[in-house]
PDB file of N, CA and C in Angstrom:
ATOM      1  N   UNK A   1       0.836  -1.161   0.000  1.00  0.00           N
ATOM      2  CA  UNK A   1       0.000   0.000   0.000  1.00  0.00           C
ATOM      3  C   UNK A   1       0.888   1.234   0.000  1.00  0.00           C
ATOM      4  N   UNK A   2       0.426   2.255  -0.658  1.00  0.00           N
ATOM      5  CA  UNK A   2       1.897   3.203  -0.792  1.00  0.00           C
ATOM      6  C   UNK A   2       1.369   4.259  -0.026  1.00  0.00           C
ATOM      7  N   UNK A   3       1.750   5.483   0.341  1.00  0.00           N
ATOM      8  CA  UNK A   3       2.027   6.026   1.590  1.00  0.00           C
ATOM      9  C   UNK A   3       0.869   6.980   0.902  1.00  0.00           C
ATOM     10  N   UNK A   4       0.215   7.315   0.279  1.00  0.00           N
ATOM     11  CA  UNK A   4      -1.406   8.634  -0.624  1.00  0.00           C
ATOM     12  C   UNK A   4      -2.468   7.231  -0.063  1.00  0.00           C
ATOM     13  N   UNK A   5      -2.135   5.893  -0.379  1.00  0.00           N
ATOM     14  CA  UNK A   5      -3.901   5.493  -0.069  1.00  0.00           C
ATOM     15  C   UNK A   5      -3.993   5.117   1.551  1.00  0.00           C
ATOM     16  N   UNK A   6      -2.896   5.176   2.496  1.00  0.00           N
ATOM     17  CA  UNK A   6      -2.852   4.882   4.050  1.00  0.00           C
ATOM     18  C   UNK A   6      -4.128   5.991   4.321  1.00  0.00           C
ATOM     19  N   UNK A   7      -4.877   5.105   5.349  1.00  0.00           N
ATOM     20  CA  UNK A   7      -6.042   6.169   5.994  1.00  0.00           C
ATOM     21  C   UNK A   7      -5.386   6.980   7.135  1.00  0.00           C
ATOM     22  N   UNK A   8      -6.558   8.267   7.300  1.00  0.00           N
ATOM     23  CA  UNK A   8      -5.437   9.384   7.853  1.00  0.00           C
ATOM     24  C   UNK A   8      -5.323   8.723   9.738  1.00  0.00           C
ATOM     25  N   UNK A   9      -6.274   7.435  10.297  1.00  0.00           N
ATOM     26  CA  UNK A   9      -5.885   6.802  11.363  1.00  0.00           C
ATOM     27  C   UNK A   9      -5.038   6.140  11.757  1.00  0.00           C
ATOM     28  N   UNK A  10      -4.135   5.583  11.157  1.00  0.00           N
ATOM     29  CA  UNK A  10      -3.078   4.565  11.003  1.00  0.00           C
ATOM     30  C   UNK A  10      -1.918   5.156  11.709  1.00  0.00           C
ATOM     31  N   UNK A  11      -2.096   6.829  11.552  1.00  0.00           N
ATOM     32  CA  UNK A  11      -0.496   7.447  12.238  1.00  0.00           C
ATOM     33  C   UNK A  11       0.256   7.723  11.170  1.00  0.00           C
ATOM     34  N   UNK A  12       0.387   7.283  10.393  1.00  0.00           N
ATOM     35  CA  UNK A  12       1.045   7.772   9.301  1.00  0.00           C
ATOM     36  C   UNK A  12       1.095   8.951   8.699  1.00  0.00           C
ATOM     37  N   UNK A  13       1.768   9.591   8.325  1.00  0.00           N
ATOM     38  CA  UNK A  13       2.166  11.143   7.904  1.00  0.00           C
ATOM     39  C   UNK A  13       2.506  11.135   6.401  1.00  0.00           C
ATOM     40  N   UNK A  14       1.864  12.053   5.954  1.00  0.00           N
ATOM     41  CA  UNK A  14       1.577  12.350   4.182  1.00  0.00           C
ATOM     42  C   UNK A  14       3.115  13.232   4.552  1.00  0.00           C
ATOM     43  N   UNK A  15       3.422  13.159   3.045  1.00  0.00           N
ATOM     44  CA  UNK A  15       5.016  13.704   2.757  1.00  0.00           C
ATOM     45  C   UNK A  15       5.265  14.545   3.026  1.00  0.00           C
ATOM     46  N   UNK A  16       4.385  15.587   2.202  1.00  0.00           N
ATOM     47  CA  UNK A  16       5.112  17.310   2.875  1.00  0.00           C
ATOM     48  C   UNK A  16       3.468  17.800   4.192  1.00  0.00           C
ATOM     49  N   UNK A  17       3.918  17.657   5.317  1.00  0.00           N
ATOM     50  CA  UNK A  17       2.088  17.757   5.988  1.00  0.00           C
ATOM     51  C   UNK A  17       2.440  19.260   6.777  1.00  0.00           C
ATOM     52  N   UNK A  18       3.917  19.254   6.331  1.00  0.00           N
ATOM     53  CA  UNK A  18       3.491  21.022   7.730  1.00  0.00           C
ATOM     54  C   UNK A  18       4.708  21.846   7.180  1.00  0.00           C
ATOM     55  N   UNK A  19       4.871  23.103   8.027  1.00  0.00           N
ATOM     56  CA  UNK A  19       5.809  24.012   7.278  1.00  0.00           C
ATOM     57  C   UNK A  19       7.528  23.712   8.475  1.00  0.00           C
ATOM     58  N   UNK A  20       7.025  22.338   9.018  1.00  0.00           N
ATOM     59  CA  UNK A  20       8.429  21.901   9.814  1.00  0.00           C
ATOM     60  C   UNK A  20       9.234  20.385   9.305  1.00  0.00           C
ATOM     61  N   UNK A  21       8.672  20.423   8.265  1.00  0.00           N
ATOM     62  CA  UNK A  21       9.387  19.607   7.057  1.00  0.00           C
ATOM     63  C   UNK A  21      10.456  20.206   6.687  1.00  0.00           C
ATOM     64  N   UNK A  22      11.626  19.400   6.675  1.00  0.00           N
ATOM     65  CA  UNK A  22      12.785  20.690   5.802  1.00  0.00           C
ATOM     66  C   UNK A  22      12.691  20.383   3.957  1.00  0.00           C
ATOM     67  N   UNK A  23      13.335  20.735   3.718  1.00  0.00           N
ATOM     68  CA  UNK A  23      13.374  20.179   2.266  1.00  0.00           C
ATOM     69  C   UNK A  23      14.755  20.156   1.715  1.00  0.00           C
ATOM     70  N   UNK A  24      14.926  18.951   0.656  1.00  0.00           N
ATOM     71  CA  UNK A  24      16.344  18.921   0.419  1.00  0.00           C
ATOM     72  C   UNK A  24      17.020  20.108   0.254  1.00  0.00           C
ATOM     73  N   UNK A  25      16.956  20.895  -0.087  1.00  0.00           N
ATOM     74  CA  UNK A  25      17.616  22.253  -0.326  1.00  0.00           C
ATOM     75  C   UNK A  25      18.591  22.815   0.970  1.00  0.00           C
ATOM     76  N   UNK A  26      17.072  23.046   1.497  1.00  0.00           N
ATOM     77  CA  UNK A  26      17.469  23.429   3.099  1.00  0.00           C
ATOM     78  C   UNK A  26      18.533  22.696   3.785  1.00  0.00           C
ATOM     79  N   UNK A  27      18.151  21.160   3.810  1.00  0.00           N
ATOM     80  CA  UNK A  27      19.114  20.193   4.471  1.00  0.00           C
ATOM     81  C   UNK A  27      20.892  20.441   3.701  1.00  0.00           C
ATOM     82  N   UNK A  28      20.610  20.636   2.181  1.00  0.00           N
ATOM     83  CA  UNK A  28      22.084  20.691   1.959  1.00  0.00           C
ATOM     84  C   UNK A  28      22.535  22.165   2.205  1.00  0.00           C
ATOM     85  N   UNK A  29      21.833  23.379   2.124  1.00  0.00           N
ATOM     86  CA  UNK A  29      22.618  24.425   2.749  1.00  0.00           C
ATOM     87  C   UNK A  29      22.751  24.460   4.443  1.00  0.00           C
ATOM     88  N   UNK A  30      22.286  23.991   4.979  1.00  0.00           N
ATOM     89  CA  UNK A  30      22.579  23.636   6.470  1.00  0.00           C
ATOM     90  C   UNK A  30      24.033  22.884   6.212  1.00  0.00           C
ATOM     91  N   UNK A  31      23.904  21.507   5.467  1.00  0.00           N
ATOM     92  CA  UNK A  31      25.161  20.910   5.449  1.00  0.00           C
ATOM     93  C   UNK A  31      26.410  21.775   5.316  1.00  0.00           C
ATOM     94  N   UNK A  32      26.238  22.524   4.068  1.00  0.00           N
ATOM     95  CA  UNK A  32      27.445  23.479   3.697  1.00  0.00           C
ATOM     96  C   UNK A  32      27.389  24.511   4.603  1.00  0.00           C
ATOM     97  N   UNK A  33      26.701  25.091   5.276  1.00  0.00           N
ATOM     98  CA  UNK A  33      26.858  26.050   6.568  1.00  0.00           C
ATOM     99  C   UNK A  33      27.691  25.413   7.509  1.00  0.00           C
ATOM    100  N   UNK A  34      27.260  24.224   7.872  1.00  0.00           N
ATOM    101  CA  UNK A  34      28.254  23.650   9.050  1.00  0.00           C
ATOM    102  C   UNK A  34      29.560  23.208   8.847  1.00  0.00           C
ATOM    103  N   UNK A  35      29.610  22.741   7.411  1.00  0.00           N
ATOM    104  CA  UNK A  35      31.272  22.201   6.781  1.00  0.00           C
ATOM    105  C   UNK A  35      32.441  23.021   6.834  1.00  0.00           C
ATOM    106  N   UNK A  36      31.069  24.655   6.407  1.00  0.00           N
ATOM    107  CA  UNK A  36      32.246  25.878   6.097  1.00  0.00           C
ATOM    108  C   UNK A  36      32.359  26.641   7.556  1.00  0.00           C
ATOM    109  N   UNK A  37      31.533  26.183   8.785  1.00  0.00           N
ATOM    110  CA  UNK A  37      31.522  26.411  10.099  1.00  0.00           C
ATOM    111  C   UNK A  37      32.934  25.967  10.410  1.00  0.00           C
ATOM    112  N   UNK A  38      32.688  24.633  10.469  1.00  0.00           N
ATOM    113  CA  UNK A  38      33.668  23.273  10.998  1.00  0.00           C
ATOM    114  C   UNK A  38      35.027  23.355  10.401  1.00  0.00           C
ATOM    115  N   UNK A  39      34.794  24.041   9.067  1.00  0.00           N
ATOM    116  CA  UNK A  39      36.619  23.734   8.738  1.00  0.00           C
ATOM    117  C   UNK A  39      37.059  24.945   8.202  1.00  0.00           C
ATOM    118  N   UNK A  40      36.721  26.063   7.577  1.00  0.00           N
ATOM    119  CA  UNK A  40      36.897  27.359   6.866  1.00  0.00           C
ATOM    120  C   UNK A  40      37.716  27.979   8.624  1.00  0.00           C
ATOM    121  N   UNK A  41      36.692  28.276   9.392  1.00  0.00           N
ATOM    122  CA  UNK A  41      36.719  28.701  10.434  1.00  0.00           C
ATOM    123  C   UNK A  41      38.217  28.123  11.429  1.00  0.00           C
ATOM    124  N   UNK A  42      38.289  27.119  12.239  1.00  0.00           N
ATOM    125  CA  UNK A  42      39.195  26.104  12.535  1.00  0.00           C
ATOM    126  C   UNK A  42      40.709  27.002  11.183  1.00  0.00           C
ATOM    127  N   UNK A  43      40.662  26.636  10.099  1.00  0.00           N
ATOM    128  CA  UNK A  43      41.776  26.580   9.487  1.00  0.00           C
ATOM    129  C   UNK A  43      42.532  28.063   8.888  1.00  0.00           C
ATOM    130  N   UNK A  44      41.413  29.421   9.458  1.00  0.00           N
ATOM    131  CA  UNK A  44      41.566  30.440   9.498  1.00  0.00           C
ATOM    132  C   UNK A  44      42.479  30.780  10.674  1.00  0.00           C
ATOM    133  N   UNK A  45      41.956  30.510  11.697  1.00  0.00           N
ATOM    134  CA  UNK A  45      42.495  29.923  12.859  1.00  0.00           C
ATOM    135  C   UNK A  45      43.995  29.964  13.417  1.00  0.00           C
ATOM    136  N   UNK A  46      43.890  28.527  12.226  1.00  0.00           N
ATOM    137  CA  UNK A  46      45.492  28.131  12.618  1.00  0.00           C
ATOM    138  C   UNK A  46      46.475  28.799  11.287  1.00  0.00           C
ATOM    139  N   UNK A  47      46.050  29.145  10.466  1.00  0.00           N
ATOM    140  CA  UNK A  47      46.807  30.020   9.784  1.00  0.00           C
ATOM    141  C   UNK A  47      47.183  31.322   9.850  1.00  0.00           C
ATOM    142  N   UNK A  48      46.208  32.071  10.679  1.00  0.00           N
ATOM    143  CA  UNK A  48      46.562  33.589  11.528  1.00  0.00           C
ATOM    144  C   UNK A  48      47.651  33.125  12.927  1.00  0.00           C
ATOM    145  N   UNK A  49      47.790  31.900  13.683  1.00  0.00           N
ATOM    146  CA  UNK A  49      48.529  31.370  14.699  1.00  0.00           C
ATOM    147  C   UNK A  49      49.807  31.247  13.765  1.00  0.00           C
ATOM    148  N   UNK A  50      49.964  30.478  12.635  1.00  0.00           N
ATOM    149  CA  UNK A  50      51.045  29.855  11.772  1.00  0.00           C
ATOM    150  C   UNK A  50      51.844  31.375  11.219  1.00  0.00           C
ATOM    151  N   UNK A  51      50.945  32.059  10.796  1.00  0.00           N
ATOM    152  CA  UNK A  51      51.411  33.422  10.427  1.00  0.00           C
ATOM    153  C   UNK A  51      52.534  34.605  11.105  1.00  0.00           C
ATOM    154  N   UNK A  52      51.503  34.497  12.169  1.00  0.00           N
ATOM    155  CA  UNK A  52      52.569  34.803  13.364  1.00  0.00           C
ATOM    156  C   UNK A  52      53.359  34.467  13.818  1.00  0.00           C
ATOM    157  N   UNK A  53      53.309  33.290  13.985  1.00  0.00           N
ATOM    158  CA  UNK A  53      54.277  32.467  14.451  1.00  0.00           C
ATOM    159  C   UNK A  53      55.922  32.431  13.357  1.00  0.00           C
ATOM    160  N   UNK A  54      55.535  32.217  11.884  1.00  0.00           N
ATOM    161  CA  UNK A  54      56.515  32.208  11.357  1.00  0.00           C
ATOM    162  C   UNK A  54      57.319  33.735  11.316  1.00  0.00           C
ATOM    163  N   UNK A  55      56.189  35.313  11.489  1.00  0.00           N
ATOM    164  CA  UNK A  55      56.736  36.654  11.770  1.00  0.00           C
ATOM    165  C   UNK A  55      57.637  36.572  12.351  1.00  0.00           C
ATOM    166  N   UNK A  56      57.134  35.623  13.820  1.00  0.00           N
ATOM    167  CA  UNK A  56      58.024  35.950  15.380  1.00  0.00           C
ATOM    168  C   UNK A  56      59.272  35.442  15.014  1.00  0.00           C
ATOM    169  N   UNK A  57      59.837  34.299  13.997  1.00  0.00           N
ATOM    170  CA  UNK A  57      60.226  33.330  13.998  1.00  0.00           C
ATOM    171  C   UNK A  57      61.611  34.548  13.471  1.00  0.00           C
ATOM    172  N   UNK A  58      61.065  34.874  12.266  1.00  0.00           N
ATOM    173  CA  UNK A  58      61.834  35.855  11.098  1.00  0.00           C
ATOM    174  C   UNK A  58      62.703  37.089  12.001  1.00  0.00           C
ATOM    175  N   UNK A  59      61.735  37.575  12.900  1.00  0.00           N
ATOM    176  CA  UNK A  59      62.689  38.645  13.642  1.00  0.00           C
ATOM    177  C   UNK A  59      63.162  38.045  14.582  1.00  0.00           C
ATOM    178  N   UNK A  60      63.008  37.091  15.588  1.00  0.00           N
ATOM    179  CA  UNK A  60      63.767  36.701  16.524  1.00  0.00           C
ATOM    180  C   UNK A  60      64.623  35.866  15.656  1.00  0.00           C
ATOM    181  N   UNK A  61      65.213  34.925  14.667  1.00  0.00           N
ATOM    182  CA  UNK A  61      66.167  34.984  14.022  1.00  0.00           C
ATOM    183  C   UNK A  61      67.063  35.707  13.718  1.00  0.00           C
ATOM    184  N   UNK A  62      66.361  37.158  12.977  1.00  0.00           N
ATOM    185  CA  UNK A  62      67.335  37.889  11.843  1.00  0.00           C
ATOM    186  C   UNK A  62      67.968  38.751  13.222  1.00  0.00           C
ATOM    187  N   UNK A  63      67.164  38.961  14.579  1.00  0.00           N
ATOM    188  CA  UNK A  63      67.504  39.473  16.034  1.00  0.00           C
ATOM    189  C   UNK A  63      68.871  38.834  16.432  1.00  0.00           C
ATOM    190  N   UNK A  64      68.587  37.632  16.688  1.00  0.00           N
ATOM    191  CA  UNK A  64      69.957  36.612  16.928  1.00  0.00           C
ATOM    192  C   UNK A  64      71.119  36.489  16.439  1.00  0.00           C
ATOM    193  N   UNK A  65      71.354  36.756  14.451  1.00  0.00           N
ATOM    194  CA  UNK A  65      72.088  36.903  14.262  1.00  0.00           C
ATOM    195  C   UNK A  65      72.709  38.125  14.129  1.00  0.00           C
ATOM    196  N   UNK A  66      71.704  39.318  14.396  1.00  0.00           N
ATOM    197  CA  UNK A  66      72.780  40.635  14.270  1.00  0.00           C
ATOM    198  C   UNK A  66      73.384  40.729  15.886  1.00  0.00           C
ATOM    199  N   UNK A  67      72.713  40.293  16.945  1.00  0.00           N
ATOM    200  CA  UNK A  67      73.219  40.274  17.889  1.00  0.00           C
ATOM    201  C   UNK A  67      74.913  39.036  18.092  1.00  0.00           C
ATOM    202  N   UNK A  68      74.687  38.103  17.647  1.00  0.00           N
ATOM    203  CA  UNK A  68      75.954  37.437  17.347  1.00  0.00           C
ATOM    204  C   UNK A  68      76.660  37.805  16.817  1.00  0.00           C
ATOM    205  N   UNK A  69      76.567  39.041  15.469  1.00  0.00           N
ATOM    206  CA  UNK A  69      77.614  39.145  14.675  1.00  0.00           C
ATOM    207  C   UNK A  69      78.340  40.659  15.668  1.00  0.00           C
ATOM    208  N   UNK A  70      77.524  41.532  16.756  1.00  0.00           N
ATOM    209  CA  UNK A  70      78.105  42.114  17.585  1.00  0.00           C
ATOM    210  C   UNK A  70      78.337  41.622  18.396  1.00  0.00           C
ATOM    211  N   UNK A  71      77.973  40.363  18.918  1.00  0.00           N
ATOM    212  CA  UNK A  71      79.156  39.983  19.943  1.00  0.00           C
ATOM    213  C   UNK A  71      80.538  39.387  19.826  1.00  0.00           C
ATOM    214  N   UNK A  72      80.638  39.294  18.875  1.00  0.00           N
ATOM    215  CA  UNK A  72      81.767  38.407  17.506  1.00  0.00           C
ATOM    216  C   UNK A  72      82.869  39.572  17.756  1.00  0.00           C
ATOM    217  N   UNK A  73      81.994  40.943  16.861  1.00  0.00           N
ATOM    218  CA  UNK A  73      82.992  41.557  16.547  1.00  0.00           C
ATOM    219  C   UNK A  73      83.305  42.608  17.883  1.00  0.00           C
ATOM    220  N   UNK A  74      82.702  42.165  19.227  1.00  0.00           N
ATOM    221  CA  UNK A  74      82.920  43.243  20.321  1.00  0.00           C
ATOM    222  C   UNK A  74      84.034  42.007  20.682  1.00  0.00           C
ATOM    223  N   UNK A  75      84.092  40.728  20.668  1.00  0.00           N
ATOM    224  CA  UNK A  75      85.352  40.246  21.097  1.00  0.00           C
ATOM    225  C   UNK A  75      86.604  39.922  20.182  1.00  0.00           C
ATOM    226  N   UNK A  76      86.299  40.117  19.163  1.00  0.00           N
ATOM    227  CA  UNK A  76      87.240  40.732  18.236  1.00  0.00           C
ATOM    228  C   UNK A  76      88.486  42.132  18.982  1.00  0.00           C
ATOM    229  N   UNK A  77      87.362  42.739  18.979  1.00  0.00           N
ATOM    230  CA  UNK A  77      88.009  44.250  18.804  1.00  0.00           C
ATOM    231  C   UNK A  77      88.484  44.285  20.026  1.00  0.00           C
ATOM    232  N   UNK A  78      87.558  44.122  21.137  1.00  0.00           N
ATOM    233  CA  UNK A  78      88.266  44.958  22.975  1.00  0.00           C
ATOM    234  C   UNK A  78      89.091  43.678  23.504  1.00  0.00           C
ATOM    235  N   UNK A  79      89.488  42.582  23.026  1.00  0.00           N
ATOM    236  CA  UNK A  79      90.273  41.897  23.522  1.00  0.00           C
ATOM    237  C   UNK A  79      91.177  40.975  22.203  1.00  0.00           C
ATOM    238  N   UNK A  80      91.658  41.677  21.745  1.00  0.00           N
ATOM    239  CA  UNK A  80      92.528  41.222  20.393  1.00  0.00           C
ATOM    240  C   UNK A  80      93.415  41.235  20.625  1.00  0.00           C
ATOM    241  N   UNK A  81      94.724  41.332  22.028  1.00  0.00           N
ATOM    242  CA  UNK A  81      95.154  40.749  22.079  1.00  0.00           C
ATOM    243  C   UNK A  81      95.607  39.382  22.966  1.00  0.00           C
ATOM    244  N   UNK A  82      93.767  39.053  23.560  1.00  0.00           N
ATOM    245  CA  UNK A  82      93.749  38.016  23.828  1.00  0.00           C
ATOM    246  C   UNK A  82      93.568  36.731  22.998  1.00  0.00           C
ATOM    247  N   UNK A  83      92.909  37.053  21.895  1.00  0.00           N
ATOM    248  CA  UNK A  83      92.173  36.490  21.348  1.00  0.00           C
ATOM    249  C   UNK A  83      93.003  36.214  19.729  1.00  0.00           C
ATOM    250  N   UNK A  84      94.248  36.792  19.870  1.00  0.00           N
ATOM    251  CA  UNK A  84      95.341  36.279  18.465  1.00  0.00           C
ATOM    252  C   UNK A  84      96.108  35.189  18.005  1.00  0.00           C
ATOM    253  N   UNK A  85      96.338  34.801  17.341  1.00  0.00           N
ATOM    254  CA  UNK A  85      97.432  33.526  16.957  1.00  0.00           C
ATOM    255  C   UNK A  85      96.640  32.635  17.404  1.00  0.00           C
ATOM    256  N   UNK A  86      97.126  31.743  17.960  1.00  0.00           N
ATOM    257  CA  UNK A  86      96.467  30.310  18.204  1.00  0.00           C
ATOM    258  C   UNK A  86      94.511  30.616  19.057  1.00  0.00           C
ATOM    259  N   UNK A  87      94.920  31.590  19.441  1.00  0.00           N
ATOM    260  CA  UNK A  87      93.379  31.631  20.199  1.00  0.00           C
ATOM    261  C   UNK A  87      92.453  32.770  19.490  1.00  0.00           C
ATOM    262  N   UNK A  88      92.975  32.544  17.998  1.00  0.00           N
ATOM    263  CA  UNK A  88      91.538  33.161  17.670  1.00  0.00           C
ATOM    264  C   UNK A  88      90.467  32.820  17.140  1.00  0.00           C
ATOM    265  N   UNK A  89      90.309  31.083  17.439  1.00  0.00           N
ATOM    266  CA  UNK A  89      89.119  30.884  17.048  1.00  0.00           C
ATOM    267  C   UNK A  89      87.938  30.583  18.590  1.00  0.00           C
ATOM    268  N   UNK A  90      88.449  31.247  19.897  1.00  0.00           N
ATOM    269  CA  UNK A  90      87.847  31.260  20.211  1.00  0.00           C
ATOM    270  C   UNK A  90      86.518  32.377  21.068  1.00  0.00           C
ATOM    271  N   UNK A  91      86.699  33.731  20.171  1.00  0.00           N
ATOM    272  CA  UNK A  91      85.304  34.349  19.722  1.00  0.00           C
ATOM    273  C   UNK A  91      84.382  33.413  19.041  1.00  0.00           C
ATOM    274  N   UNK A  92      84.640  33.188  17.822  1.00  0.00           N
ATOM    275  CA  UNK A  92      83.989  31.781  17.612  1.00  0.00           C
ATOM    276  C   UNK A  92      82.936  30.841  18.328  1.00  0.00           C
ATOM    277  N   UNK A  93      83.801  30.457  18.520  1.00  0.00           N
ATOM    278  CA  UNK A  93      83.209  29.322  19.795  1.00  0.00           C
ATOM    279  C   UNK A  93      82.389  29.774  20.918  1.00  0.00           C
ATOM    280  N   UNK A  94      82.851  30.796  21.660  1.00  0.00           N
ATOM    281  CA  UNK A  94      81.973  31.746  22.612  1.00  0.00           C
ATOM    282  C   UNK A  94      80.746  31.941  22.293  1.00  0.00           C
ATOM    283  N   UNK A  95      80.723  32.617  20.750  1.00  0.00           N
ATOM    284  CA  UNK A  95      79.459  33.185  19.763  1.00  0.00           C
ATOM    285  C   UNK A  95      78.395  32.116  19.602  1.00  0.00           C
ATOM    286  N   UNK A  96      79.391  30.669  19.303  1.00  0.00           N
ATOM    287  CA  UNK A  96      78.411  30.149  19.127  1.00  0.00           C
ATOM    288  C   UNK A  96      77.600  29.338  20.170  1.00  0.00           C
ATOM    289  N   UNK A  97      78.349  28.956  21.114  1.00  0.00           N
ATOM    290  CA  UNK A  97      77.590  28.404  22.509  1.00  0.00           C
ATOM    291  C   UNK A  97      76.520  29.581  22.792  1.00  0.00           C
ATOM    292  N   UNK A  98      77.172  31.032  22.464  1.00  0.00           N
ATOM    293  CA  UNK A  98      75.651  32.065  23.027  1.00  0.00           C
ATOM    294  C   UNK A  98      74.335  31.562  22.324  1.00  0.00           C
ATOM    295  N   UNK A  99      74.880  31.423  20.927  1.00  0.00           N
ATOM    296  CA  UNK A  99      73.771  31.374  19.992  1.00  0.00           C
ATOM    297  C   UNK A  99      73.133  30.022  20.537  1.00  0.00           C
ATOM    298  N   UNK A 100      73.527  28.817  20.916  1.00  0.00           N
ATOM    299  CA  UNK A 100      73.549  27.651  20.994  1.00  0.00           C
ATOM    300  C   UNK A 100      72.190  27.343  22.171  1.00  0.00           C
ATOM    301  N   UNK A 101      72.551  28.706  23.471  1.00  0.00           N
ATOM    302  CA  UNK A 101      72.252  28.326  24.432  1.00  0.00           C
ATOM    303  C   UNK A 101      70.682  29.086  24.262  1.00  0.00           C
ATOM    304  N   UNK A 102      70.706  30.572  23.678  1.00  0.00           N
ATOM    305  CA  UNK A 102      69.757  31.196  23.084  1.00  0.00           C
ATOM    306  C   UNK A 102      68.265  30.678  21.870  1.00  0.00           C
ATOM    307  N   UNK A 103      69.030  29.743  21.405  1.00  0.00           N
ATOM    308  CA  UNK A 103      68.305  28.807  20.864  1.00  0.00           C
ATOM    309  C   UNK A 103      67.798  28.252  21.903  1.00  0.00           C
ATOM    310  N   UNK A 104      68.054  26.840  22.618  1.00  0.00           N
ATOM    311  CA  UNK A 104      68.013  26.449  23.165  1.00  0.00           C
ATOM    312  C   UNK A 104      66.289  26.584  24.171  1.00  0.00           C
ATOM    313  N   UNK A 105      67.079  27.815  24.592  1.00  0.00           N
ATOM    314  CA  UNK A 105      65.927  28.528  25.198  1.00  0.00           C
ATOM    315  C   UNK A 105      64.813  28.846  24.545  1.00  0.00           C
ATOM    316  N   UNK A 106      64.985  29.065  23.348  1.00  0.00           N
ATOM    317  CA  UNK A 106      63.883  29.831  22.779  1.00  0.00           C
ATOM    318  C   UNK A 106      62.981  28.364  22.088  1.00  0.00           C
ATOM    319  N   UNK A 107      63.247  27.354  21.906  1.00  0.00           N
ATOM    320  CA  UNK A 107      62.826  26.155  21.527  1.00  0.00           C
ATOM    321  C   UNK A 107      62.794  25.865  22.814  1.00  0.00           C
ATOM    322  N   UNK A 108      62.787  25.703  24.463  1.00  0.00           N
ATOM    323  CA  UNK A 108      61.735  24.901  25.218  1.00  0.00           C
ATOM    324  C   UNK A 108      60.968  25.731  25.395  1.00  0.00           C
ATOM    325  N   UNK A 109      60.201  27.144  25.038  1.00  0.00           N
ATOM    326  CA  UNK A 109      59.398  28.322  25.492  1.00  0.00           C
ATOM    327  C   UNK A 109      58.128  27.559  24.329  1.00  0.00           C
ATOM    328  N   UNK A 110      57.866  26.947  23.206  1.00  0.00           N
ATOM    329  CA  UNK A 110      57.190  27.087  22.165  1.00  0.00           C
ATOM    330  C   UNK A 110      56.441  25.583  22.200  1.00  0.00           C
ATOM    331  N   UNK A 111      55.119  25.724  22.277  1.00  0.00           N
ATOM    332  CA  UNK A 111      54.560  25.270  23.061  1.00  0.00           C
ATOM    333  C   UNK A 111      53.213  24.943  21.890  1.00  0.00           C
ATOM    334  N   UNK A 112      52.143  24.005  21.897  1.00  0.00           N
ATOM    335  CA  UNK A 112      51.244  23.581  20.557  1.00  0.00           C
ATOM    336  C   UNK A 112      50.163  23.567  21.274  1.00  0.00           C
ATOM    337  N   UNK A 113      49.824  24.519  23.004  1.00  0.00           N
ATOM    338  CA  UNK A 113      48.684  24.434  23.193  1.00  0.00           C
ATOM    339  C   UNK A 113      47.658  25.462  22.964  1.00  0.00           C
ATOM    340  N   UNK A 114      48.421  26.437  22.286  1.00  0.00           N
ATOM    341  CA  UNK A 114      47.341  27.988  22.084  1.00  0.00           C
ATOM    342  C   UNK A 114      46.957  27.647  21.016  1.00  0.00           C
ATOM    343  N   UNK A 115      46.886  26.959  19.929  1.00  0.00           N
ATOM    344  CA  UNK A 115      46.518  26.424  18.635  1.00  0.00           C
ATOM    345  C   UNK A 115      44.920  25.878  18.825  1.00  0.00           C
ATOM    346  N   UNK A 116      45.302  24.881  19.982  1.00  0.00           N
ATOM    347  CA  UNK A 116      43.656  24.346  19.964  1.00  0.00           C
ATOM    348  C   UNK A 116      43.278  24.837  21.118  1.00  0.00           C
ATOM    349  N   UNK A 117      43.309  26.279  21.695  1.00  0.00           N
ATOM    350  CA  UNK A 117      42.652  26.858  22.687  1.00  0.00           C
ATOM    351  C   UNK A 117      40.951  27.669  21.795  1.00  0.00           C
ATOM    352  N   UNK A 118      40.100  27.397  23.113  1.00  0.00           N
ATOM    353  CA  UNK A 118      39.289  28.252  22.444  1.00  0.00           C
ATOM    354  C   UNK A 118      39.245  29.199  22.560  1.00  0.00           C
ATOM    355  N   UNK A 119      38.606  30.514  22.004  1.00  0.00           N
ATOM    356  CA  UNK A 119      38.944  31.713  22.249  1.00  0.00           C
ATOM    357  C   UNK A 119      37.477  32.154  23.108  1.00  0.00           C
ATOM    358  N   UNK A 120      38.030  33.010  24.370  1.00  0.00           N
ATOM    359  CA  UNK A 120      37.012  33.019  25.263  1.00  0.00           C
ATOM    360  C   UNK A 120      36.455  34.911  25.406  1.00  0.00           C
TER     361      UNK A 120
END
């Protein structure tokens, strides 16, 4: 018996019977509302975080090395003649343990939990 000859006692519900029916339309722009909710949103997100992040990255780098290349050449210059003949590669070495340790630091500070924080 197909669902037009069911009598209206049975309980059964005719196809479109009220204005709280959705209709395919509706159902797929709901879908695409929530997809572009769920992932547009989310991946805006982490690309304004990624953005910044690579900024911070660029000046505290290009920071590090102009600061190394003055500490290089401040032990160069005010102690040259400590630092001649056999011991001058160790400005060098100094420079780079700074840089070494400066790193260091700056890689245990960086951290992957503000990414999936919500914003309150």
């Amino acid at each position: 018996m197909a669902a037009q000859d069911t009598p209206a006692g049975d309980g059964a519900r005719p196809a479109s019977s009220g204005p709280d029916d959705a209709s395919v339309g509706d159902v797929i722009d709901l879908v695409k509302a929530y997809a572009l909710q769920e992932t547009v949103g989310p991946l805006k997100g982490a690309g304004r975080w990624l953005g910044f992040g690579v900024a911070g990255a660029v000046c505290l780098g290009l920071g590090l090395v102009l600061v190394a290349l003055g500490l290089l050449r401040l032990l160069q210059t005010q102690w040259e003649s400590v630092f001649d003949g056999a011991w001058s590669f160790v400005p060098y070495l100094i420079v780079l343990v700074v840089v070494l340790a400066v790193t260091a630091i700056s890689l245990s500070r960086v951290s992957k939990a503000t990414l999936n924080k919500e914003p309150q």
